[in-house]
C-alpha atoms as a PDB file:
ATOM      1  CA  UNK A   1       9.433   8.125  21.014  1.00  0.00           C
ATOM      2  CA  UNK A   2      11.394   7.294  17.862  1.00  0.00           C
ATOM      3  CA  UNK A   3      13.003  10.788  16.020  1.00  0.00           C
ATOM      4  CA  UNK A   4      13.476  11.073  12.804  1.00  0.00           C
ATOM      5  CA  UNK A   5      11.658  12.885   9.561  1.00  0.00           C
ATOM      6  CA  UNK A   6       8.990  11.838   9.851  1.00  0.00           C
ATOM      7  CA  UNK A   7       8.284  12.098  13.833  1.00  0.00           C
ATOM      8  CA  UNK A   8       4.932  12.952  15.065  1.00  0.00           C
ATOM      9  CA  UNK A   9       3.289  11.782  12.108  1.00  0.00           C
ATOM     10  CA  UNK A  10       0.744   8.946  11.198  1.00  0.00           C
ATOM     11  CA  UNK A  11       1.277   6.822   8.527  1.00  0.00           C
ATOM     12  CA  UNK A  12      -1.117   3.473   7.610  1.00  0.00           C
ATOM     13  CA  UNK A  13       0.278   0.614   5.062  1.00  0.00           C
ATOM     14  CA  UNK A  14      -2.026  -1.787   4.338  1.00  0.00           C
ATOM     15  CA  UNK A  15      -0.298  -5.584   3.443  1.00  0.00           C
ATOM     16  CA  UNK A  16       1.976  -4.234   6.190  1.00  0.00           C
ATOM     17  CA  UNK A  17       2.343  -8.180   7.264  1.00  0.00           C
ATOM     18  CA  UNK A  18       4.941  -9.312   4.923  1.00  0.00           C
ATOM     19  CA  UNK A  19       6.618  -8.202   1.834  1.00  0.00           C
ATOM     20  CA  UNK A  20       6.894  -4.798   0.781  1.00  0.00           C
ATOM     21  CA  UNK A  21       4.284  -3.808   3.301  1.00  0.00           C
ATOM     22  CA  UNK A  22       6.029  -5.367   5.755  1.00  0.00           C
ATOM     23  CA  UNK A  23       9.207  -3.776   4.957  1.00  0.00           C
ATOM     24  CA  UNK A  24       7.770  -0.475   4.520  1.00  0.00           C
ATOM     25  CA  UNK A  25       6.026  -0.456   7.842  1.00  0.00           C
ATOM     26  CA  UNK A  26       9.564  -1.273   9.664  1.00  0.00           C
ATOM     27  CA  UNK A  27      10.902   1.962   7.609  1.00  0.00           C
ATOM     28  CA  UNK A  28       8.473   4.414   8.031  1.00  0.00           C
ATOM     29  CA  UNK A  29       8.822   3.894  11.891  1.00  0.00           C
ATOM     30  CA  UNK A  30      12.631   3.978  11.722  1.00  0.00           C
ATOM     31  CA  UNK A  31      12.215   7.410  10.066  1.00  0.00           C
ATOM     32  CA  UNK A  32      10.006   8.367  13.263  1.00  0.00           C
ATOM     33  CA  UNK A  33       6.046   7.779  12.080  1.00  0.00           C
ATOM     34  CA  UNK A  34       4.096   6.156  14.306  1.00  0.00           C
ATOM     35  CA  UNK A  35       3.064   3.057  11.704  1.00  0.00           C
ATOM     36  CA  UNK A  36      -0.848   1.409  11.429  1.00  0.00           C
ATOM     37  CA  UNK A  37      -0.354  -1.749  10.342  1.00  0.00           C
ATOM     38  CA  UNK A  38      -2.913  -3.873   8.682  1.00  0.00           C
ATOM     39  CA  UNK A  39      -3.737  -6.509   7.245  1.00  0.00           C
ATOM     40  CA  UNK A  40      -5.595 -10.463   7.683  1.00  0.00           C
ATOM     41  CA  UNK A  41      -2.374 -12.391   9.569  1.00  0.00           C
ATOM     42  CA  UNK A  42      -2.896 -11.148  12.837  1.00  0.00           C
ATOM     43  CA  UNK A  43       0.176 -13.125  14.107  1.00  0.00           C
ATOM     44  CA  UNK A  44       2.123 -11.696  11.402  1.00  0.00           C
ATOM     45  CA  UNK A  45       1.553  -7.999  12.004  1.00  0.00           C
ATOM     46  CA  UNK A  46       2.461  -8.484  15.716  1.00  0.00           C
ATOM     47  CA  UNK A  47       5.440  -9.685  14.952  1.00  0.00           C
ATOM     48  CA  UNK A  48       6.152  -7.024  12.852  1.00  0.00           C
ATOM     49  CA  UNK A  49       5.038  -4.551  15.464  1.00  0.00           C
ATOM     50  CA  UNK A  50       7.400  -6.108  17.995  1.00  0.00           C
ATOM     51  CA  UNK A  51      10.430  -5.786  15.548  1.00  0.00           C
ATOM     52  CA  UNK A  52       9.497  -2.172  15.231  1.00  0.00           C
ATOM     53  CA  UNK A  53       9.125  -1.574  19.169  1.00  0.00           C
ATOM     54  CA  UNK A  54      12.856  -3.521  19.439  1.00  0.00           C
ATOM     55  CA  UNK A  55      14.668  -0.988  16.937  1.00  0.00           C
ATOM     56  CA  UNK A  56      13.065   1.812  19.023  1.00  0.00           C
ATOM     57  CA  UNK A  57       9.697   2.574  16.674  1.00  0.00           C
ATOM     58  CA  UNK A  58       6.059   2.988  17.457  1.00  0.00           C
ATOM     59  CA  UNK A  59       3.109   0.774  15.568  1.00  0.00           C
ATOM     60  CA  UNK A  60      -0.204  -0.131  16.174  1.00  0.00           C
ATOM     61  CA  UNK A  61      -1.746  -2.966  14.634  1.00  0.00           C
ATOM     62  CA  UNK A  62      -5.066  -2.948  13.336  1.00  0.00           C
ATOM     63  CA  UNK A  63      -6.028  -6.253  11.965  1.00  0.00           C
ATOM     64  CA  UNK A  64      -8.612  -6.255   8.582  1.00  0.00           C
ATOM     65  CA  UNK A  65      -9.847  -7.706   5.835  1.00  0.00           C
ATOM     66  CA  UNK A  66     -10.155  -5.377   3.441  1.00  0.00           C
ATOM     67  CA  UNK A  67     -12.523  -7.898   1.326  1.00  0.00           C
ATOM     68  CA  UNK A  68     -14.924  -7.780   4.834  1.00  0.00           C
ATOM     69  CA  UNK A  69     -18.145  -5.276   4.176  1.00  0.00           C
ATOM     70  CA  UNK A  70     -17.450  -2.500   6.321  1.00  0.00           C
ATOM     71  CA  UNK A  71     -13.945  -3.624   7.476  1.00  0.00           C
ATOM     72  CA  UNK A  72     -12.463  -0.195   5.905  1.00  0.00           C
ATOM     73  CA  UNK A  73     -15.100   2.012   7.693  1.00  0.00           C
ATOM     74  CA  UNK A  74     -14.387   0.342  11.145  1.00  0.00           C
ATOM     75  CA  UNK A  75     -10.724   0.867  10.353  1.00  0.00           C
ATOM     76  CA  UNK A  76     -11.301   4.419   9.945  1.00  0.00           C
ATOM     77  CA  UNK A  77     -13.688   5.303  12.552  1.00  0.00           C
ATOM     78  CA  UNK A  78     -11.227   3.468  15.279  1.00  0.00           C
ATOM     79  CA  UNK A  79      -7.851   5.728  13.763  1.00  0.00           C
ATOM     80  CA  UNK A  80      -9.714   8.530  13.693  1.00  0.00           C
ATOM     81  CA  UNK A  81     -10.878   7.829  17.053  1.00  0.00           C
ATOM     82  CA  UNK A  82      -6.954   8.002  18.447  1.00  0.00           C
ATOM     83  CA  UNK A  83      -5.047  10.636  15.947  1.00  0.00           C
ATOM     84  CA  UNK A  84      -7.077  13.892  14.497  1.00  0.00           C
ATOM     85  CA  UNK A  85      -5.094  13.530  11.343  1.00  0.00           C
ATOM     86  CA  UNK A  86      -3.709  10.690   9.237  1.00  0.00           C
ATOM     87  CA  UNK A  87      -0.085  12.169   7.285  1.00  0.00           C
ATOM     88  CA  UNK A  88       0.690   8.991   5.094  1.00  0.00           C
ATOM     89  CA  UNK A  89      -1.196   6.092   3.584  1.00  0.00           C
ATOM     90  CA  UNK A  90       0.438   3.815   1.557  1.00  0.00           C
ATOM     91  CA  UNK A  91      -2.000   1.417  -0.500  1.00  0.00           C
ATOM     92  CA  UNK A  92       0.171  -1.720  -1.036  1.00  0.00           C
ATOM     93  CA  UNK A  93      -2.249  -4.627   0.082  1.00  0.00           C
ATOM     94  CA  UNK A  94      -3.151  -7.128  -3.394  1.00  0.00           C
ATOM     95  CA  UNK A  95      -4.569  -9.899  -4.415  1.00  0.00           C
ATOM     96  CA  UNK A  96      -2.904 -11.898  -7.393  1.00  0.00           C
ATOM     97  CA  UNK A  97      -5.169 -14.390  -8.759  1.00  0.00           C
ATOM     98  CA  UNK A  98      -4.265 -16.868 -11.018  1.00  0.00           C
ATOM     99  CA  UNK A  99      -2.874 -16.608 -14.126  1.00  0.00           C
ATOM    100  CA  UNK A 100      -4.504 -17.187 -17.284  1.00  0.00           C
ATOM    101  CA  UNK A 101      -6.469 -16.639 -20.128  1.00  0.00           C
ATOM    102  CA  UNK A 102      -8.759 -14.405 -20.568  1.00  0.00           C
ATOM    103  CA  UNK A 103     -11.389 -16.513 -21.181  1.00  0.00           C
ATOM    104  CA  UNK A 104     -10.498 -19.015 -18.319  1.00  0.00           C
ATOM    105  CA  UNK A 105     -10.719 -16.747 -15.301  1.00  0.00           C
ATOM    106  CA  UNK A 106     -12.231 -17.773 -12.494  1.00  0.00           C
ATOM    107  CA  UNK A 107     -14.736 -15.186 -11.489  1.00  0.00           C
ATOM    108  CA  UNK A 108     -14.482 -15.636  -8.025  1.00  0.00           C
ATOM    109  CA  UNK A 109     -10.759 -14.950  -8.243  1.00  0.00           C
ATOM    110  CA  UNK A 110     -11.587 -12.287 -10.412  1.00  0.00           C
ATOM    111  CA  UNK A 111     -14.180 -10.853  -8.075  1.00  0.00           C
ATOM    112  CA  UNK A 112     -12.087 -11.084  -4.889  1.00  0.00           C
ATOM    113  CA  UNK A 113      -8.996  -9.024  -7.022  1.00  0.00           C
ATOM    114  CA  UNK A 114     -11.533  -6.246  -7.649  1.00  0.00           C
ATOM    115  CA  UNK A 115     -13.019  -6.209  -4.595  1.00  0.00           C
ATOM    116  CA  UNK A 116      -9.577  -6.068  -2.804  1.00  0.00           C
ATOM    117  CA  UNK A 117      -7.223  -4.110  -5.389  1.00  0.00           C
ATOM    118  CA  UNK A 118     -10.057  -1.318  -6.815  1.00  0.00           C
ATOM    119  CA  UNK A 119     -12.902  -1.243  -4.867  1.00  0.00           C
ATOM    120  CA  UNK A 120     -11.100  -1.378  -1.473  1.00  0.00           C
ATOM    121  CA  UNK A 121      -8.776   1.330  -2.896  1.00  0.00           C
ATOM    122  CA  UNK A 122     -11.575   3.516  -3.562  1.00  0.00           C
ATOM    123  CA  UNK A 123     -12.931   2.972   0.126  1.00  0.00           C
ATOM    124  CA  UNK A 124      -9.489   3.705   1.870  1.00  0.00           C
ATOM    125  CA  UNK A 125      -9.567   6.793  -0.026  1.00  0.00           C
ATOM    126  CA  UNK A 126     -13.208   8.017   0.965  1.00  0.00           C
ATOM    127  CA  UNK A 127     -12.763   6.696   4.380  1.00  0.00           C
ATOM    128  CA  UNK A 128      -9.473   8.101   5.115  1.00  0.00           C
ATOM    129  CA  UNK A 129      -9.557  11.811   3.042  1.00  0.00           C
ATOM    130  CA  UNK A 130     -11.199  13.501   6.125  1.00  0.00           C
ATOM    131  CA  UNK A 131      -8.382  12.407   7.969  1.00  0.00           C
ATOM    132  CA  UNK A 132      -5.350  13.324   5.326  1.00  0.00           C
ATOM    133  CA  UNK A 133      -7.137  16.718   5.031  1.00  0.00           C
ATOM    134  CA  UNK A 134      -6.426  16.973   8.496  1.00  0.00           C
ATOM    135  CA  UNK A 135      -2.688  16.766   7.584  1.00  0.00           C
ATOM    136  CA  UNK A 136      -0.364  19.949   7.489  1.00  0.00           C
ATOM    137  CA  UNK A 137       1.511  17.456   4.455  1.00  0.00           C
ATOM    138  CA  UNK A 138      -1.031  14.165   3.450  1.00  0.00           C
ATOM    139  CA  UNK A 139       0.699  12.043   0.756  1.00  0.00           C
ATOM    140  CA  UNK A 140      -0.797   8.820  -0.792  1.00  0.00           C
ATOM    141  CA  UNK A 141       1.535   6.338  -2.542  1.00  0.00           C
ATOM    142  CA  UNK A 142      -0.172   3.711  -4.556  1.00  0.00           C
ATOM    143  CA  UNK A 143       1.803   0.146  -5.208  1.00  0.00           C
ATOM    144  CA  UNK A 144       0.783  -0.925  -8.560  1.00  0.00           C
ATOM    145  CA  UNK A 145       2.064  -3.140 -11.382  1.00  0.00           C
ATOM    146  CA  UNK A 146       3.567  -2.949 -14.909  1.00  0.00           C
ATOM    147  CA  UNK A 147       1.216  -4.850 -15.919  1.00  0.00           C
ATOM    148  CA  UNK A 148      -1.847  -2.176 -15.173  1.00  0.00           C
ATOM    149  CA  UNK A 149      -0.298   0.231 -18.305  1.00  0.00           C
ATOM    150  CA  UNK A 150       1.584  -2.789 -20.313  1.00  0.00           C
ATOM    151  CA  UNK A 151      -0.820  -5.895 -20.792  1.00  0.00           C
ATOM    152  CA  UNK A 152       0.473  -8.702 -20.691  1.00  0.00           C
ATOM    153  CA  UNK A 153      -0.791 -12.663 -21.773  1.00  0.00           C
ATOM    154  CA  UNK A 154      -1.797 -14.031 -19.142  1.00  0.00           C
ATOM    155  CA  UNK A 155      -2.055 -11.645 -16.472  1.00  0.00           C
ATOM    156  CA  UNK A 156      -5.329 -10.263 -17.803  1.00  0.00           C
ATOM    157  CA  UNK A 157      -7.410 -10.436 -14.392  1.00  0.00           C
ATOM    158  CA  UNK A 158      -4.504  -8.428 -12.360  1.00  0.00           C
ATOM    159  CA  UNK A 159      -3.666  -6.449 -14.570  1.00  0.00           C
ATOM    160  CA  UNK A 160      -7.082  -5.372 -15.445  1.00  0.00           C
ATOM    161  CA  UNK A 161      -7.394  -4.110 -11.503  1.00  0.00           C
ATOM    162  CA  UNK A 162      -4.280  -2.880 -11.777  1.00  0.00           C
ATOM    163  CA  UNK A 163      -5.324  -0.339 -14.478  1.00  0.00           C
ATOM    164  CA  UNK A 164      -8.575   0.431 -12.554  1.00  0.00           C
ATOM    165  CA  UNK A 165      -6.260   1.357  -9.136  1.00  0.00           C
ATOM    166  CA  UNK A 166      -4.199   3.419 -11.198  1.00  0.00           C
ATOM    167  CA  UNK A 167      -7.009   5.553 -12.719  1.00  0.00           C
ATOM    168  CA  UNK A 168      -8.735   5.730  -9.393  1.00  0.00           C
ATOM    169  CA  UNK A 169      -5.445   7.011  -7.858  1.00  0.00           C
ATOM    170  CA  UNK A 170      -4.204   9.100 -10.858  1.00  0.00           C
ATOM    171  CA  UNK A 171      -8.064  10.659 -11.014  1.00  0.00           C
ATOM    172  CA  UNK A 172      -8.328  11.374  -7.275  1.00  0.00           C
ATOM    173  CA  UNK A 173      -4.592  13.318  -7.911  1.00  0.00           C
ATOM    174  CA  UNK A 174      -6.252  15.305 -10.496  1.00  0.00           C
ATOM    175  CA  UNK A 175      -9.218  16.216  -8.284  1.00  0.00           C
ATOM    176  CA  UNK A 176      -7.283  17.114  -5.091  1.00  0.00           C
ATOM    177  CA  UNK A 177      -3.915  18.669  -6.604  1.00  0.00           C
ATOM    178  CA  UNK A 178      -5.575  22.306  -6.889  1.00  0.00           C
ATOM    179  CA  UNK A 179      -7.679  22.575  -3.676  1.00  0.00           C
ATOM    180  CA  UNK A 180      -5.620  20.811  -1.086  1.00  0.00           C
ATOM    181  CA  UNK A 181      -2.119  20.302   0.103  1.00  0.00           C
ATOM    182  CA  UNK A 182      -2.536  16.171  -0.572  1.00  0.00           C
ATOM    183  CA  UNK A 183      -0.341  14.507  -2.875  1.00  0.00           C
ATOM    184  CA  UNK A 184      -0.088  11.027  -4.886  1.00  0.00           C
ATOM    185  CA  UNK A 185       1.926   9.234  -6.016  1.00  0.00           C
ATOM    186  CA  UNK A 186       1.747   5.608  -8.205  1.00  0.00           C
ATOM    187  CA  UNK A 187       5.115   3.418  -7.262  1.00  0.00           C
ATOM    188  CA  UNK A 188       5.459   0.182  -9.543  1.00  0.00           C
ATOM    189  CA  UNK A 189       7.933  -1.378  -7.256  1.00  0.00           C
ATOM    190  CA  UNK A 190       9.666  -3.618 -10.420  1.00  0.00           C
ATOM    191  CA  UNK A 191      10.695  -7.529  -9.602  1.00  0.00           C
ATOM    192  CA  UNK A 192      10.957  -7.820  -6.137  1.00  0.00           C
ATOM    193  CA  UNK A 193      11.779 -10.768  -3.705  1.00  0.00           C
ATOM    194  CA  UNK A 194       7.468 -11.414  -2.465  1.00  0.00           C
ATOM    195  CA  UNK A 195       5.453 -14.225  -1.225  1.00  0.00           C
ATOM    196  CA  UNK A 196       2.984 -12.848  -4.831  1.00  0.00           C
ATOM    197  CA  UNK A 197       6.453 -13.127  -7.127  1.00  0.00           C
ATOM    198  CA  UNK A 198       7.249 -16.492  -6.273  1.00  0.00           C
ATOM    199  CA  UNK A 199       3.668 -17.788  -6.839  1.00  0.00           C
ATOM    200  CA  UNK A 200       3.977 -15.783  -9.918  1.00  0.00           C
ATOM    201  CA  UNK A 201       7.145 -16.931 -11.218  1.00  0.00           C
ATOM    202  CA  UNK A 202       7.969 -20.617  -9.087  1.00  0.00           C
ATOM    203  CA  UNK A 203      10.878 -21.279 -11.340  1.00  0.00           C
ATOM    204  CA  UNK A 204      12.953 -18.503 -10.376  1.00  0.00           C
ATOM    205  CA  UNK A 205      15.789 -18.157  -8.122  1.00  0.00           C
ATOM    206  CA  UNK A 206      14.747 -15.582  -5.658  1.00  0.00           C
ATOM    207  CA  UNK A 207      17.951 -14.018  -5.095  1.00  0.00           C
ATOM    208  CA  UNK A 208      18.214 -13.114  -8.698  1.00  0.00           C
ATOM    209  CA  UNK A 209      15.441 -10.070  -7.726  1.00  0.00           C
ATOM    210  CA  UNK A 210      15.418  -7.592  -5.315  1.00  0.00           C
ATOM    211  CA  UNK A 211      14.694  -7.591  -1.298  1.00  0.00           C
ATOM    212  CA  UNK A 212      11.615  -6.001  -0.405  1.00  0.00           C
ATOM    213  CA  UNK A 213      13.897  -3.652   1.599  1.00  0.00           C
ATOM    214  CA  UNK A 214      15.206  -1.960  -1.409  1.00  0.00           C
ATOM    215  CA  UNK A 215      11.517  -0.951  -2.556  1.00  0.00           C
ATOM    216  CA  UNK A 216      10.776   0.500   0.920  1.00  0.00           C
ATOM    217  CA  UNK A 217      13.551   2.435   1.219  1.00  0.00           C
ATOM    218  CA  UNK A 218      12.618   4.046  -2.134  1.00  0.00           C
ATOM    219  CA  UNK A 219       9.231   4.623  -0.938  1.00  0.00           C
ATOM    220  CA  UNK A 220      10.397   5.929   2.597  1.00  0.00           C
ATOM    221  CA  UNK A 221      12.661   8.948   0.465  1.00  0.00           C
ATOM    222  CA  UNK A 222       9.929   9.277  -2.153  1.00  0.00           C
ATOM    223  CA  UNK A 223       7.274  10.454   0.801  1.00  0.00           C
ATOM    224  CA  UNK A 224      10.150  12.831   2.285  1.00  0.00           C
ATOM    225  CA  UNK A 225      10.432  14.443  -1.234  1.00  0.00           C
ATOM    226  CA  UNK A 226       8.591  17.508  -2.275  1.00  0.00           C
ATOM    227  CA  UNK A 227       7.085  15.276  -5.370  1.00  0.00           C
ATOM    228  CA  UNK A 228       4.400  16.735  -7.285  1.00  0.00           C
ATOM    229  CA  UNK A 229       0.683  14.734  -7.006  1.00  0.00           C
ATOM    230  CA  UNK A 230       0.047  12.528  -9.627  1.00  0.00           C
ATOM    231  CA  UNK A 231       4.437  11.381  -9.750  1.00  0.00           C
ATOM    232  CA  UNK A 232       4.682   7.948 -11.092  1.00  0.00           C
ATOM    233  CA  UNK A 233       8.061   6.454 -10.523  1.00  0.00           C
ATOM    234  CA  UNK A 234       9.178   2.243 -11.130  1.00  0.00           C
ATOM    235  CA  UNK A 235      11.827   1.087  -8.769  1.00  0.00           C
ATOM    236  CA  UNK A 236      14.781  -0.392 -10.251  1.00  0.00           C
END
């Protein structure tokens, strides 16, 4: 078993098959958590698992669709089925859809971003709050955007599901904080090097942004901190 700060402890990262996900999957295990990944790309999360297992970690992968009906409630009743309690959960998984005006939004787009960036949100939280009760230290990090509390032209549709996750997670702080040892937090992880920035921004050189790595690393030390629920940090 891997040691480190975080051994004997759960953690589940949705999005965990590329990007920041990714990355943050790799460094929760380094730290010693036994990491649930998910996500659709089944062949992506097992590679990720087996670069875990080769640097000496422990993952699981749990392939789902968090658009499916149902898919979140499956997800939970299986975890739950192998670990009492659940000690991290980090809600990174997005959809971007495309971007433009307000009045040219595809509503299918629109309705897949909601279903996947607020109302899955909402189910990961009610599926999985048994579970982080369960936890001697249950902490929730949200990934979010700049674009959910600055609008922006443009980016109306994401950003408008951004605000929504961040209420939803800023809300269920507010309702927890005083009657439980959970905390959460809201991480905008800045311009970082993602399959979502480059379809955002094609023109620009990806080195001139930084590596998913540096995000998970700041998201690894933020869930060792004693940060109060409801922290809202942006990664620079």
């Amino acid at each position: 078993m891997s040691e480190g700060p975080f051994s004997g402890q759960v953690a589940l990262v949705t999005g965990a098959s590329r990007g920041i996900g990714a990355a943050t999957a790799e460094a929760l295990a380094k730290a010693g958590a036994h990491v649930v990944l998910t996500g659709r790309d089944t062949k992506r999360l097992e590679e990720i698992e087996e670069r875990i297992f080769q640097a000496g970690g422990n993952a699981t992968i749990a392939p789902v669709d968090l658009a499916e009906p149902d898919g979140i409630a499956r997800l939970a009743t299986a975890i739950s089925q192998r670990w009492k309690a659940l000690d991290m959960l980090v809600i990174n998984a997005a959809v971007l859809p495309e971007l433009t005006s307000v009045q040219d939004i595809s509503q299918r787009a629109f309705n897949q971003a909601l279903t996947v960036n607020v109302l899955a949100t909402q189910s990961l939280i009610a599926n999985f709050d048994p579970m982080l009760r369960r936890s001697a230290d249950p902490r929730v990090i949200g990934v979010t955007s700049s674009v959910g509390a600055q609008p922006r032209a443009f980016w109306g549709a994401y950003g408008a599901t951004k605000a929504a996750f961040d209420v939803l997670l800023d809300c269920y702080a507010q309702e927890t904080r005083n009657v439980s040892k959970l905390r959460v937090a809201i991480v905008n992880p800045g311009a970082t090097r993602t399959a979502m920035r480059a379809r955002a921004y094609p023109g620009e050189d990806p080195a001139s942004v930084k590596a998913p790595e540096v995000v998970a690393e700041r998201l690894v030390s933020l869930l060792a901190e004693p940060f109060a629920s409801g922290h809202r940090e942006s990664v620079n």
